[in-house]
PDB file of N, CA and C in Angstrom:
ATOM      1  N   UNK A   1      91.711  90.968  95.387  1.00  0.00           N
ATOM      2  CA  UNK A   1      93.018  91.450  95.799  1.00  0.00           C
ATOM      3  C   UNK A   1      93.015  91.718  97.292  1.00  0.00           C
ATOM      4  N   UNK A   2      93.963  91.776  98.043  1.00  0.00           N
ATOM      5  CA  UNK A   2      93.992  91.958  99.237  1.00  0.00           C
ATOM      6  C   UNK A   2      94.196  93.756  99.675  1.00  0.00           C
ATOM      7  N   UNK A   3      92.876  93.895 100.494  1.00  0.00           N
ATOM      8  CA  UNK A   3      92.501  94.934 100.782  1.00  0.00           C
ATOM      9  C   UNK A   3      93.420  95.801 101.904  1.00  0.00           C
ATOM     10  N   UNK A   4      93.698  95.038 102.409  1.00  0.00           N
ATOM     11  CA  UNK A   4      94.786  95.711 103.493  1.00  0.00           C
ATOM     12  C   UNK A   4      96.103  96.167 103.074  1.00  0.00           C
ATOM     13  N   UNK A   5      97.029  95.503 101.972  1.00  0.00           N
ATOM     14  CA  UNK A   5      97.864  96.180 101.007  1.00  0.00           C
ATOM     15  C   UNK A   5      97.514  97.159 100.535  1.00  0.00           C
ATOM     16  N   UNK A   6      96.068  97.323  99.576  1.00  0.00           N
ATOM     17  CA  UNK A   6      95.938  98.583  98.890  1.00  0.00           C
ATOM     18  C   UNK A   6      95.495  99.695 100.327  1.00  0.00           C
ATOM     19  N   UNK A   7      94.834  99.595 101.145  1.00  0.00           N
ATOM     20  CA  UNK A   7      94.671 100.336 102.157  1.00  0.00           C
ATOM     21  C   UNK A   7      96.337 100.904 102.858  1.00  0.00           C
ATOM     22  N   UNK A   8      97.430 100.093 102.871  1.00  0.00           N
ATOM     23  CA  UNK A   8      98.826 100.386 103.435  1.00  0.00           C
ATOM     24  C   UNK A   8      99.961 101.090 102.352  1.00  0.00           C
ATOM     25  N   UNK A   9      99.758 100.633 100.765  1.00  0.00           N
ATOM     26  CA  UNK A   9     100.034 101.299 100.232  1.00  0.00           C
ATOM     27  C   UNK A   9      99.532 102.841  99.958  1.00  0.00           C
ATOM     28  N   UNK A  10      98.159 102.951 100.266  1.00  0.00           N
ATOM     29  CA  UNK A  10      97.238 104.118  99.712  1.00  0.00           C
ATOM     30  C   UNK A  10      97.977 105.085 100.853  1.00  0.00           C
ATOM     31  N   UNK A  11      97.529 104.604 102.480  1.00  0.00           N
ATOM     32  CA  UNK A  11      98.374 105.671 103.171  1.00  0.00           C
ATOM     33  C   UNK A  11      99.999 105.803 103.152  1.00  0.00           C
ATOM     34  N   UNK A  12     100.931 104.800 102.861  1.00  0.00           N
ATOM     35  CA  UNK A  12     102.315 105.281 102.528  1.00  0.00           C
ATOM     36  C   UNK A  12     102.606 105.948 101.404  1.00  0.00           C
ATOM     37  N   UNK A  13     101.594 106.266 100.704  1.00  0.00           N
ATOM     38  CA  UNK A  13     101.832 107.036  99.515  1.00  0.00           C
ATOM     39  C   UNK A  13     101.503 108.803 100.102  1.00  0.00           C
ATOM     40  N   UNK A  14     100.133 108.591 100.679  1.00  0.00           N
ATOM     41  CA  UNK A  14      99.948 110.066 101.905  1.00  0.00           C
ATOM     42  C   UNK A  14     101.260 110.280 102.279  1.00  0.00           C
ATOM     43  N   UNK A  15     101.146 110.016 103.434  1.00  0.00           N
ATOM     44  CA  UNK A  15     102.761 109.833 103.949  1.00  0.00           C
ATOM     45  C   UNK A  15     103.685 110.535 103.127  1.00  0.00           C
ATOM     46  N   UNK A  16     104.251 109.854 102.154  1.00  0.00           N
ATOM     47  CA  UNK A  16     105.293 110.400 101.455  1.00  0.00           C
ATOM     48  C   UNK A  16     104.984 111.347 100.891  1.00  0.00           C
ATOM     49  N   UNK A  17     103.714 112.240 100.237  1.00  0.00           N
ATOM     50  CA  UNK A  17     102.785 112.972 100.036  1.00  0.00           C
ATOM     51  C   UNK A  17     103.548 114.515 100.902  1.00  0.00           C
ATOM     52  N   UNK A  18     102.797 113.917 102.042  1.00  0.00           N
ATOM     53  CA  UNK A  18     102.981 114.966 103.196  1.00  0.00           C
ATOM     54  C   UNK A  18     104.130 115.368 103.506  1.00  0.00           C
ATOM     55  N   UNK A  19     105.156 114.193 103.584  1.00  0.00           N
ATOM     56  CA  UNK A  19     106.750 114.146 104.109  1.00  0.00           C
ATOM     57  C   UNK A  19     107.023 115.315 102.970  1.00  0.00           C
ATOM     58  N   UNK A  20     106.903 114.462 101.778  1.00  0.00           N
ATOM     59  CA  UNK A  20     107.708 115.812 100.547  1.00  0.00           C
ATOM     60  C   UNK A  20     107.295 116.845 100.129  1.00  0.00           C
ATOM     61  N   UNK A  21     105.750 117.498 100.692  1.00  0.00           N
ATOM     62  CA  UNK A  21     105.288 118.492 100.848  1.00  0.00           C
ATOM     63  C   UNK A  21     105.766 119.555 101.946  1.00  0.00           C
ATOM     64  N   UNK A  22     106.288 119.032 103.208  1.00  0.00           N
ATOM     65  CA  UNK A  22     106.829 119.642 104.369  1.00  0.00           C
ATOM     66  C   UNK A  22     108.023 120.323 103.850  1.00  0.00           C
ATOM     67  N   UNK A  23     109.078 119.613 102.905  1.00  0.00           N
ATOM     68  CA  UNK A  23     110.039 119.637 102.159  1.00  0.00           C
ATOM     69  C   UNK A  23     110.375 120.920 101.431  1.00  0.00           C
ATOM     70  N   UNK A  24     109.188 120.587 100.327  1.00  0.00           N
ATOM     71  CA  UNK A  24     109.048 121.659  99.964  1.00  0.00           C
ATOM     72  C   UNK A  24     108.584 123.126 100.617  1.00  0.00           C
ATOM     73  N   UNK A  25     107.752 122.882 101.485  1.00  0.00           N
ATOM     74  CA  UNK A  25     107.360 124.091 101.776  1.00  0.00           C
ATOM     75  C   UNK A  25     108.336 124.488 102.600  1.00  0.00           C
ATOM     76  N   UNK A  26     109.903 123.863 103.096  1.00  0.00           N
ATOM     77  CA  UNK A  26     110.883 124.723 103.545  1.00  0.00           C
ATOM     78  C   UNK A  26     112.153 124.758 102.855  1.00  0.00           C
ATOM     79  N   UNK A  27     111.074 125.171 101.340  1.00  0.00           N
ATOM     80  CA  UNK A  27     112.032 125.362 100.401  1.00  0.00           C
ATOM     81  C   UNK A  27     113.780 124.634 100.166  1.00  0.00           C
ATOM     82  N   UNK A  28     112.765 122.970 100.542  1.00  0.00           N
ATOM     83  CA  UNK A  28     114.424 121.893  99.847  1.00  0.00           C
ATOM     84  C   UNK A  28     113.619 121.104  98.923  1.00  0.00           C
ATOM     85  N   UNK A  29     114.856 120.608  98.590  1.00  0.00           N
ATOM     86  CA  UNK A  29     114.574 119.993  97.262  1.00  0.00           C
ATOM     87  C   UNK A  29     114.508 118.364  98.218  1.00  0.00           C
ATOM     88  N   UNK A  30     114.509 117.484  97.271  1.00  0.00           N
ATOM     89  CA  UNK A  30     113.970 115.862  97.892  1.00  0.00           C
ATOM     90  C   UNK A  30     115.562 116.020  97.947  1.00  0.00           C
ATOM     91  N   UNK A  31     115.971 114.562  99.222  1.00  0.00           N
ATOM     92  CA  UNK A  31     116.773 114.236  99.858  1.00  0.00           C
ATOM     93  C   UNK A  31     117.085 112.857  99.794  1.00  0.00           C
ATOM     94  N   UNK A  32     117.705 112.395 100.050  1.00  0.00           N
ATOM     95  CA  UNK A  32     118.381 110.903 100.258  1.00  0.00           C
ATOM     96  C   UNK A  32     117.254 110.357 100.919  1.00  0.00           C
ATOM     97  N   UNK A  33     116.826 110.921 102.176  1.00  0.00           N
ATOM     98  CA  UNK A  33     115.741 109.774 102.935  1.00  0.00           C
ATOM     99  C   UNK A  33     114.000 110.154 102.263  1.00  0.00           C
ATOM    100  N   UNK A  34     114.241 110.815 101.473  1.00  0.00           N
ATOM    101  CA  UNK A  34     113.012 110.660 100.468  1.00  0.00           C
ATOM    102  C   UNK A  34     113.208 109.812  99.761  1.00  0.00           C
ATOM    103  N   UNK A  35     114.331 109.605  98.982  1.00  0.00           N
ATOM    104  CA  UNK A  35     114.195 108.388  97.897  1.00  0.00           C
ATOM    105  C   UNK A  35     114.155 107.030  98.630  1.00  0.00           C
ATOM    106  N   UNK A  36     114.665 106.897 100.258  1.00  0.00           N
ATOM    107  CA  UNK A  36     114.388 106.136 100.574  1.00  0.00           C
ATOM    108  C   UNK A  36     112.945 105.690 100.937  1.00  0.00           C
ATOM    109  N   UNK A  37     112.022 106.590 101.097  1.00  0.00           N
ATOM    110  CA  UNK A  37     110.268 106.785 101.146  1.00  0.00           C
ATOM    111  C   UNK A  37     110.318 106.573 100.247  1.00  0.00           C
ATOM    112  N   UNK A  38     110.529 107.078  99.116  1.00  0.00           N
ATOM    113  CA  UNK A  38     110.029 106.126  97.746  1.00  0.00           C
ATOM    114  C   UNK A  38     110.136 105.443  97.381  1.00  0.00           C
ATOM    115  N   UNK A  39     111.488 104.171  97.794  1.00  0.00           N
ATOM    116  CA  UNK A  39     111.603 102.952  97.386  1.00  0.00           C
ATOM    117  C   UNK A  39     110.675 102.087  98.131  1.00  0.00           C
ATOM    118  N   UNK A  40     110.635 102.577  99.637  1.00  0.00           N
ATOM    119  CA  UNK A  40     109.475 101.628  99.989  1.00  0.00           C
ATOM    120  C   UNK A  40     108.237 101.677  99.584  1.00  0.00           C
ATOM    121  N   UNK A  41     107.970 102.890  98.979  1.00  0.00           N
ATOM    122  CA  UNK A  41     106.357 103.008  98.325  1.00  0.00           C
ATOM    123  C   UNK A  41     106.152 102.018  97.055  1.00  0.00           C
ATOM    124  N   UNK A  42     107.679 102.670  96.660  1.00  0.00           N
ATOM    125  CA  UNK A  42     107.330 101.793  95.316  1.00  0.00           C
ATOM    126  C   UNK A  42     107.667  99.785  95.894  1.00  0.00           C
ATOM    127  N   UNK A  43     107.703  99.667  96.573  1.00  0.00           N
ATOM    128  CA  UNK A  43     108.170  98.279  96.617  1.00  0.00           C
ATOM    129  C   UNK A  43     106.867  97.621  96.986  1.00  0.00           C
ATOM    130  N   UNK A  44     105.929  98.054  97.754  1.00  0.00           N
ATOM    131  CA  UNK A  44     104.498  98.357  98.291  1.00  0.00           C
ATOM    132  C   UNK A  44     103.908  97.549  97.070  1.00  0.00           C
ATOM    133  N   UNK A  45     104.102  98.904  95.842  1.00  0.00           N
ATOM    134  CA  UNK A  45     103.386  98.567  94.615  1.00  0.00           C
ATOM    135  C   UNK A  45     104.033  97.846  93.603  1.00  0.00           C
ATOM    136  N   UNK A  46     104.843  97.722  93.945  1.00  0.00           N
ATOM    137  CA  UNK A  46     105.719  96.068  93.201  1.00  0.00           C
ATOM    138  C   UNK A  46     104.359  94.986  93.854  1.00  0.00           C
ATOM    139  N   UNK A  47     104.774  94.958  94.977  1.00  0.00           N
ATOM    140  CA  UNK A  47     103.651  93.911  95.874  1.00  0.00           C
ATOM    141  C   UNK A  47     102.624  93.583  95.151  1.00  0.00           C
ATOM    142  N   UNK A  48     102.081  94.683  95.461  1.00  0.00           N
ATOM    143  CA  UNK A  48     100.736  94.790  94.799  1.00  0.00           C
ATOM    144  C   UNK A  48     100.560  94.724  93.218  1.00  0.00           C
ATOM    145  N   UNK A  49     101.386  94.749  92.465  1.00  0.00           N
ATOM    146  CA  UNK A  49     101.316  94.297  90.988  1.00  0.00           C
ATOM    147  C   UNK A  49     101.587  92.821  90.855  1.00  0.00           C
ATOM    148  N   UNK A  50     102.768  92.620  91.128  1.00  0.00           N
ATOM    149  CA  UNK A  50     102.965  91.310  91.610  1.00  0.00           C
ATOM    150  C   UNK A  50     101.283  90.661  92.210  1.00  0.00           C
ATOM    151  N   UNK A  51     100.649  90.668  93.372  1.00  0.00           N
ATOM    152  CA  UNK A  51      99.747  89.898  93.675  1.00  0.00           C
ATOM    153  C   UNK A  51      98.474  90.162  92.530  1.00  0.00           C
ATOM    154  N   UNK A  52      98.589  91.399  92.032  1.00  0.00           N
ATOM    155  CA  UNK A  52      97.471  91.537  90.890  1.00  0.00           C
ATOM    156  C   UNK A  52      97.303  90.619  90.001  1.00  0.00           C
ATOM    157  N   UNK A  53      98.670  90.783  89.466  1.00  0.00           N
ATOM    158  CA  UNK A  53      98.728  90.024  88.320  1.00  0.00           C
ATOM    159  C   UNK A  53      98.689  88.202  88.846  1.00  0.00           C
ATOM    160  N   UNK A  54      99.266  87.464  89.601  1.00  0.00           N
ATOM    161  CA  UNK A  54      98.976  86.508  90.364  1.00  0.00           C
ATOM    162  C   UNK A  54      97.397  86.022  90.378  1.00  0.00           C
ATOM    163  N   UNK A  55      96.276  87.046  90.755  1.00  0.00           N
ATOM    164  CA  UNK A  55      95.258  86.960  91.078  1.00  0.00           C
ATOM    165  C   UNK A  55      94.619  86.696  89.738  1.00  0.00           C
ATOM    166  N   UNK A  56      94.793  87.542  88.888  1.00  0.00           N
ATOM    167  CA  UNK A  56      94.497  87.330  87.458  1.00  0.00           C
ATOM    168  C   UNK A  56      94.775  85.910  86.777  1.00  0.00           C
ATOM    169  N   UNK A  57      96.197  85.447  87.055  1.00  0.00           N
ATOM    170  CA  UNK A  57      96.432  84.074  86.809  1.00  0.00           C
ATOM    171  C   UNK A  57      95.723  83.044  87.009  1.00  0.00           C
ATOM    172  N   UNK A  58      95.297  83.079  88.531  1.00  0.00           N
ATOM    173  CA  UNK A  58      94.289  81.954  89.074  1.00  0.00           C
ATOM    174  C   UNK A  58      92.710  81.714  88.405  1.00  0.00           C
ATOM    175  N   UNK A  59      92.643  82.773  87.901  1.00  0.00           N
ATOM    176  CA  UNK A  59      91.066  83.316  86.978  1.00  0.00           C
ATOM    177  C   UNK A  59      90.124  84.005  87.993  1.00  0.00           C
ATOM    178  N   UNK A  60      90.854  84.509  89.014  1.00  0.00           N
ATOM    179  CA  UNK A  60      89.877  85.541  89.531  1.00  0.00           C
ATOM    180  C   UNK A  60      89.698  87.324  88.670  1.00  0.00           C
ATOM    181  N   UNK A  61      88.542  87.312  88.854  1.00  0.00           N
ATOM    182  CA  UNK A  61      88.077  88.635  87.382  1.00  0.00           C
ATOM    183  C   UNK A  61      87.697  90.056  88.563  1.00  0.00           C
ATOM    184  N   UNK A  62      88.302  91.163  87.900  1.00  0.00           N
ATOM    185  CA  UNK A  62      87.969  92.205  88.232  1.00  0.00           C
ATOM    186  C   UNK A  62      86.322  92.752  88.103  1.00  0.00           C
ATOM    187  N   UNK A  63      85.759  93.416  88.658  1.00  0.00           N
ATOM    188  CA  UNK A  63      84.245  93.590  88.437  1.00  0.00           C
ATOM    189  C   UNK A  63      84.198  94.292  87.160  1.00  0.00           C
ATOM    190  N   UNK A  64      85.405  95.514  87.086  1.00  0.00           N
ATOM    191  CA  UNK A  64      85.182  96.577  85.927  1.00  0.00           C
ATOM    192  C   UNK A  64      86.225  96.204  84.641  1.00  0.00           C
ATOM    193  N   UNK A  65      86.455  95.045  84.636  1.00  0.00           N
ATOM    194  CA  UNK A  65      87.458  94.667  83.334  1.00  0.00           C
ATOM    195  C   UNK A  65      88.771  94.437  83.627  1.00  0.00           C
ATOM    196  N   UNK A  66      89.680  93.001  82.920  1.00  0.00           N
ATOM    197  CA  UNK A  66      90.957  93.264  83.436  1.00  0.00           C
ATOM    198  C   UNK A  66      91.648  93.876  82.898  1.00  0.00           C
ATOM    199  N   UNK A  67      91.851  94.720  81.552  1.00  0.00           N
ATOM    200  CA  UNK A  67      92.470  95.483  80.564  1.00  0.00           C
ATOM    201  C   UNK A  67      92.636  96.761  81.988  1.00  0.00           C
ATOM    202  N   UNK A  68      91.683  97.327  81.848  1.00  0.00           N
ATOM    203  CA  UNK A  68      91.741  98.757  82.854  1.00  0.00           C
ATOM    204  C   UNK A  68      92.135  98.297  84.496  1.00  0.00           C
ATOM    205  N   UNK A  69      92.197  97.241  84.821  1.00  0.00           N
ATOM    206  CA  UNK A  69      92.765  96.681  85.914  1.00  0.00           C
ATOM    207  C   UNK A  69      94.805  96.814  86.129  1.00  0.00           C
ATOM    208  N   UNK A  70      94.967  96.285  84.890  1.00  0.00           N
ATOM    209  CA  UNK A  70      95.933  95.828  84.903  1.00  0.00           C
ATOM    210  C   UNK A  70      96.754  97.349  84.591  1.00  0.00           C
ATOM    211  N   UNK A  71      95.980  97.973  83.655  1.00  0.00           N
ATOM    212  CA  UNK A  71      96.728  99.486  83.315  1.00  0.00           C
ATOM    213  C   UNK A  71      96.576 100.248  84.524  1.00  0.00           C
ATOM    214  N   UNK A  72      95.892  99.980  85.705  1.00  0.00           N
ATOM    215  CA  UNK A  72      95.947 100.698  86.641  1.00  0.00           C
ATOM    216  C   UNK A  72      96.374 100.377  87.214  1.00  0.00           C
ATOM    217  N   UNK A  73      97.233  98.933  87.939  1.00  0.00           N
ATOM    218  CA  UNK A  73      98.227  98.225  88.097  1.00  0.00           C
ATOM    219  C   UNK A  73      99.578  98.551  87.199  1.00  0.00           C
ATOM    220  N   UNK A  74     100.083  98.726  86.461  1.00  0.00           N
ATOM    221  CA  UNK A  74     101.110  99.406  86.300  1.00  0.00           C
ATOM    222  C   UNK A  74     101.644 101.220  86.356  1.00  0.00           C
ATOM    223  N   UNK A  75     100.275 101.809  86.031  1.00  0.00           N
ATOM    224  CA  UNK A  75      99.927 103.380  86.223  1.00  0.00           C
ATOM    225  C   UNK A  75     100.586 103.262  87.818  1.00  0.00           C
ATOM    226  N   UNK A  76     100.030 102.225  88.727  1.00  0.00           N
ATOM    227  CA  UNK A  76     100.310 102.834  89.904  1.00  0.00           C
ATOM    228  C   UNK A  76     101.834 102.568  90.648  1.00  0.00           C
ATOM    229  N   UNK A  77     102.664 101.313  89.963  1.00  0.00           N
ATOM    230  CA  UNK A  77     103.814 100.720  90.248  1.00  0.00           C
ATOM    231  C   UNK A  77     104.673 102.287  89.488  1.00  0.00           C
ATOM    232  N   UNK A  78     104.319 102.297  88.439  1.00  0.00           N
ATOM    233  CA  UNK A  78     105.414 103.400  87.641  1.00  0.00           C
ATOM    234  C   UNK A  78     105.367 104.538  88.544  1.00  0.00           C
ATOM    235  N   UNK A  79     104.520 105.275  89.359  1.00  0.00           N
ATOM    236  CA  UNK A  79     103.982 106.183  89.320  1.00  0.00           C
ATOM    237  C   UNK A  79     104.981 107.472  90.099  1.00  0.00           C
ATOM    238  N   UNK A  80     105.657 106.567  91.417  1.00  0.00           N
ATOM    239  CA  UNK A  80     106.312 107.364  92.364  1.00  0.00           C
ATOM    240  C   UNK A  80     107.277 107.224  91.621  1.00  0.00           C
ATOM    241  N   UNK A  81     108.152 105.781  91.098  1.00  0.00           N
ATOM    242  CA  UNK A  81     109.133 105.886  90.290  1.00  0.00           C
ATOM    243  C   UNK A  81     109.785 107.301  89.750  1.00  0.00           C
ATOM    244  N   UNK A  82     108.816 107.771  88.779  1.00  0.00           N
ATOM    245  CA  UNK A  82     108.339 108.590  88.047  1.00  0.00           C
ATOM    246  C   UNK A  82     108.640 109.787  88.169  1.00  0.00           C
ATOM    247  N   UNK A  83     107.909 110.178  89.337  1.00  0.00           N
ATOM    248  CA  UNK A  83     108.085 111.367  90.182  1.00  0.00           C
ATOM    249  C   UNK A  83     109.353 111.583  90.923  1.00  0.00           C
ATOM    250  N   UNK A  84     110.070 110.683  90.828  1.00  0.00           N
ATOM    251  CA  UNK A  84     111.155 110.396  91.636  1.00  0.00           C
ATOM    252  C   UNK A  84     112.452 110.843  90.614  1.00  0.00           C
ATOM    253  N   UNK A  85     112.587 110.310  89.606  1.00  0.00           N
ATOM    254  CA  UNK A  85     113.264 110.798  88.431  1.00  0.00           C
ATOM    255  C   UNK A  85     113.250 112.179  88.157  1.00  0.00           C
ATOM    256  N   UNK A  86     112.121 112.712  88.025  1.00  0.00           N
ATOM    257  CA  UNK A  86     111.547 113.900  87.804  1.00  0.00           C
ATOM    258  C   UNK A  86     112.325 115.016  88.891  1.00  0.00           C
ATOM    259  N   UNK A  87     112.034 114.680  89.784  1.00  0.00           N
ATOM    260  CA  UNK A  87     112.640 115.449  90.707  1.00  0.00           C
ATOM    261  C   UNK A  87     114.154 115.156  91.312  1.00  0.00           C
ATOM    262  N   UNK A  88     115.253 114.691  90.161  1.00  0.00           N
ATOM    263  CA  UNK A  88     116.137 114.312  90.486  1.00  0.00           C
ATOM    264  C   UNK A  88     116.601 115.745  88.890  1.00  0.00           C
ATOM    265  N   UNK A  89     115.755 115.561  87.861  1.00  0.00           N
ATOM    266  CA  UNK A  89     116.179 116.867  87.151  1.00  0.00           C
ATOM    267  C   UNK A  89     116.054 118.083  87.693  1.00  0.00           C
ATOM    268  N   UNK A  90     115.453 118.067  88.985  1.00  0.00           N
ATOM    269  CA  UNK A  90     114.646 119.887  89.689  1.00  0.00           C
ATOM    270  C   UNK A  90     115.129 119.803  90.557  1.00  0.00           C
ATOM    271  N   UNK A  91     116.236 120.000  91.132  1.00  0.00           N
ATOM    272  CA  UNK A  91     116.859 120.162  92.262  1.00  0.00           C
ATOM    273  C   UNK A  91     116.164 121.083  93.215  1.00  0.00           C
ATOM    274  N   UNK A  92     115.348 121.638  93.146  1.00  0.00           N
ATOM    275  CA  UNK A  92     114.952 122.758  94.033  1.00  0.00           C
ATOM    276  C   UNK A  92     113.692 122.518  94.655  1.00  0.00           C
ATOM    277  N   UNK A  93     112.954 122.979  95.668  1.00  0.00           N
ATOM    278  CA  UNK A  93     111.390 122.587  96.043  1.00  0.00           C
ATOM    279  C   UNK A  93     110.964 122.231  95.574  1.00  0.00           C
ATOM    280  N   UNK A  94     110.763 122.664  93.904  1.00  0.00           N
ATOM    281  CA  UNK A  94     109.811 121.882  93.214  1.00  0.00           C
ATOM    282  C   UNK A  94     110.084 120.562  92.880  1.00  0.00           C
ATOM    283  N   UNK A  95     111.296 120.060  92.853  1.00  0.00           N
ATOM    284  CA  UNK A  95     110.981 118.289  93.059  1.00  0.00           C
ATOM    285  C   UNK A  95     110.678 118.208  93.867  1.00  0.00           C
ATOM    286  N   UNK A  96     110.600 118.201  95.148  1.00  0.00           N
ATOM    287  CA  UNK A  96     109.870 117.964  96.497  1.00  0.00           C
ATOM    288  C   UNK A  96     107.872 118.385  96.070  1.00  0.00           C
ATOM    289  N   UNK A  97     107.889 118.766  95.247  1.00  0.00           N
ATOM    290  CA  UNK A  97     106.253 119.080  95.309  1.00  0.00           C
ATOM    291  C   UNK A  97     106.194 117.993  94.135  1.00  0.00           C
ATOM    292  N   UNK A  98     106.884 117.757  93.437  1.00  0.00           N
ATOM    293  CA  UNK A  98     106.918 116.733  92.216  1.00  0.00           C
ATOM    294  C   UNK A  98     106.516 115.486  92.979  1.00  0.00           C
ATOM    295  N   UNK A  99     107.131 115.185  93.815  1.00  0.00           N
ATOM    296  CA  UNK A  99     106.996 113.897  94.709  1.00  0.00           C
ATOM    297  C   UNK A  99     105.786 113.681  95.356  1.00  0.00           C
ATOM    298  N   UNK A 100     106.071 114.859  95.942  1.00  0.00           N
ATOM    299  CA  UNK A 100     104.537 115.072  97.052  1.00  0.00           C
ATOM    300  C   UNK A 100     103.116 114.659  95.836  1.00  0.00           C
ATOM    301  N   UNK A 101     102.825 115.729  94.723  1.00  0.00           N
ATOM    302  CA  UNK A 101     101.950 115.204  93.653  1.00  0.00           C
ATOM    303  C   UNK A 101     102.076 114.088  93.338  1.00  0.00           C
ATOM    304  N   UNK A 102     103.188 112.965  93.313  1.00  0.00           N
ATOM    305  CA  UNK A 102     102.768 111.127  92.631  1.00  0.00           C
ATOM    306  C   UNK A 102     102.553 110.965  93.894  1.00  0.00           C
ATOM    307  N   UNK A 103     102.801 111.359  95.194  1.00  0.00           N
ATOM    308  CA  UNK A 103     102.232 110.533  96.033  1.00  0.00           C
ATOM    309  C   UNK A 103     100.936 110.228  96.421  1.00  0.00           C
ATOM    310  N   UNK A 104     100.015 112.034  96.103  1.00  0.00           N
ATOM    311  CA  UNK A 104      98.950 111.781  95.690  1.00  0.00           C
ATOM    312  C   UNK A 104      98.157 111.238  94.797  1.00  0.00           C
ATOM    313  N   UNK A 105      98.929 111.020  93.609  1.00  0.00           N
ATOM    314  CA  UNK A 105      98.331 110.597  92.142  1.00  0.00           C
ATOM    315  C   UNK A 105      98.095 109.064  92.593  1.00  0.00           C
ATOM    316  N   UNK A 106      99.020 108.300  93.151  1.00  0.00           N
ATOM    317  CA  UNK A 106      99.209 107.121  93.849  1.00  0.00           C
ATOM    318  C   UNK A 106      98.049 106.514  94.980  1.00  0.00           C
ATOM    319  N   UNK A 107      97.917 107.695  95.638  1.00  0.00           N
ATOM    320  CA  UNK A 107      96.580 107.518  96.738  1.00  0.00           C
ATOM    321  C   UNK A 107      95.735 107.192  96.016  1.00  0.00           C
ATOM    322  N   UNK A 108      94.991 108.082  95.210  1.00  0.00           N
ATOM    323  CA  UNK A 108      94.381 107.819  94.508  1.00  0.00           C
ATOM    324  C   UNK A 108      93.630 106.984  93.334  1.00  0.00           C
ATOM    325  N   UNK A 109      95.014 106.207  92.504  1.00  0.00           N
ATOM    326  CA  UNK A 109      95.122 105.168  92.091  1.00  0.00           C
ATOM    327  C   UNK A 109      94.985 103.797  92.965  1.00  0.00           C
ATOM    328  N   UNK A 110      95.185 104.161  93.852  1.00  0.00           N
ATOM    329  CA  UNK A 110      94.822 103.288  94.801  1.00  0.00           C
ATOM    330  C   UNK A 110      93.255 102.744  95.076  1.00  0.00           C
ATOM    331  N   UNK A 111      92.934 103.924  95.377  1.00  0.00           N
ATOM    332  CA  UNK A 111      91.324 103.889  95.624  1.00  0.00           C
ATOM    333  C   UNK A 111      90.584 103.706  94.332  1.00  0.00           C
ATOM    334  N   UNK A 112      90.892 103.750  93.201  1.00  0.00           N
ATOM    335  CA  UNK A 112      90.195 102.952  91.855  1.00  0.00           C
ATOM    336  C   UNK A 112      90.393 101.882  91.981  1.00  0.00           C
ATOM    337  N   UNK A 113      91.848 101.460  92.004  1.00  0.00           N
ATOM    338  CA  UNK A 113      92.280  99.947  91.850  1.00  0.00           C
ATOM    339  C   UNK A 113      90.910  99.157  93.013  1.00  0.00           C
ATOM    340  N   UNK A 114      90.918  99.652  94.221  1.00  0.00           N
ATOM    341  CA  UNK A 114      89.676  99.402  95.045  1.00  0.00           C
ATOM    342  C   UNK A 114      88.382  98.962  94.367  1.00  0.00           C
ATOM    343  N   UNK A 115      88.397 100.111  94.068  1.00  0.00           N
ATOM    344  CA  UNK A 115      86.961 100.084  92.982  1.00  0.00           C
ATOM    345  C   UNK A 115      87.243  99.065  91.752  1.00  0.00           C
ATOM    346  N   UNK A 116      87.801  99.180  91.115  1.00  0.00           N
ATOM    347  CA  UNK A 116      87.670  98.401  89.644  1.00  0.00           C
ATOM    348  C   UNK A 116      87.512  96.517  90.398  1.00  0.00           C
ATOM    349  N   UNK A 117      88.601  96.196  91.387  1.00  0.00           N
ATOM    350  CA  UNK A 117      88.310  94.747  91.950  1.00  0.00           C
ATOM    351  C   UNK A 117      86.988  94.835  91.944  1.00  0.00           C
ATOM    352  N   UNK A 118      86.500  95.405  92.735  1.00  0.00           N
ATOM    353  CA  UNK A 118      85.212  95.142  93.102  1.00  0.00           C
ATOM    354  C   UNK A 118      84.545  95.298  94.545  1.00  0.00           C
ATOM    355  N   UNK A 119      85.669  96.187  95.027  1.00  0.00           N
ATOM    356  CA  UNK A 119      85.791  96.347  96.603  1.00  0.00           C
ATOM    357  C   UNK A 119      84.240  97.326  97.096  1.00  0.00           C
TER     358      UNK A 119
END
């Protein structure tokens, strides 16, 4: 998989992380130009599912299995989505920390997806 995507997604997920953590901590709730941070995050990991699954097609193999590849490939496309919804029921800071948490959950998923290729 291409390493520089998961490296650009991993930090725009920080990013949005941090952005909707600032948020919260001055007690607002997520905003219009957050969901716009999250569409580009999530579009990131469209990308990147999209080329996953692509890569898989050609018969290139993950080191750690493609079953847990691929579930971590969608774990990570759903993920801000997710959080994004979520904090559209919580109007208050705490969707903004809702966000901020998938953005981390996302970093993170990131850096397996790393690992499981074979990076």
């Amino acid at each position: 998989m291409l390493d520089a995507l998961t490296l650009v997604t991993g930090v725009a997920a920080l990013l949005l992380a941090a952005w909707c953590g600032w948020a919260a901590h001055r007690d607002q709730p997520t905003k219009d130009w957050h969901f716009i941070g999250m569409a580009v995050v999530s579009l990131l990991a469209l990308i990147q599912l999209v080329i996953g699954i692509v890569a898989l097609a050609r018969g290139e193999k993950p080191d750690q299995g493609t079953t847990i590849f691929v579930a971590y490939l969608l774990g990570a496309f759903a993920c801000v989505p997710a959080a994004g919804v979520m904090s559209l029921a919580e109007r208050t800071r705490w969707g903004s920390v809702t966000v901020a948490a998938g953005g981390v959950v996302l970093a993170v998923l990131e850096v397996r997806l790393y690992d499981i290729w074979g990076g």
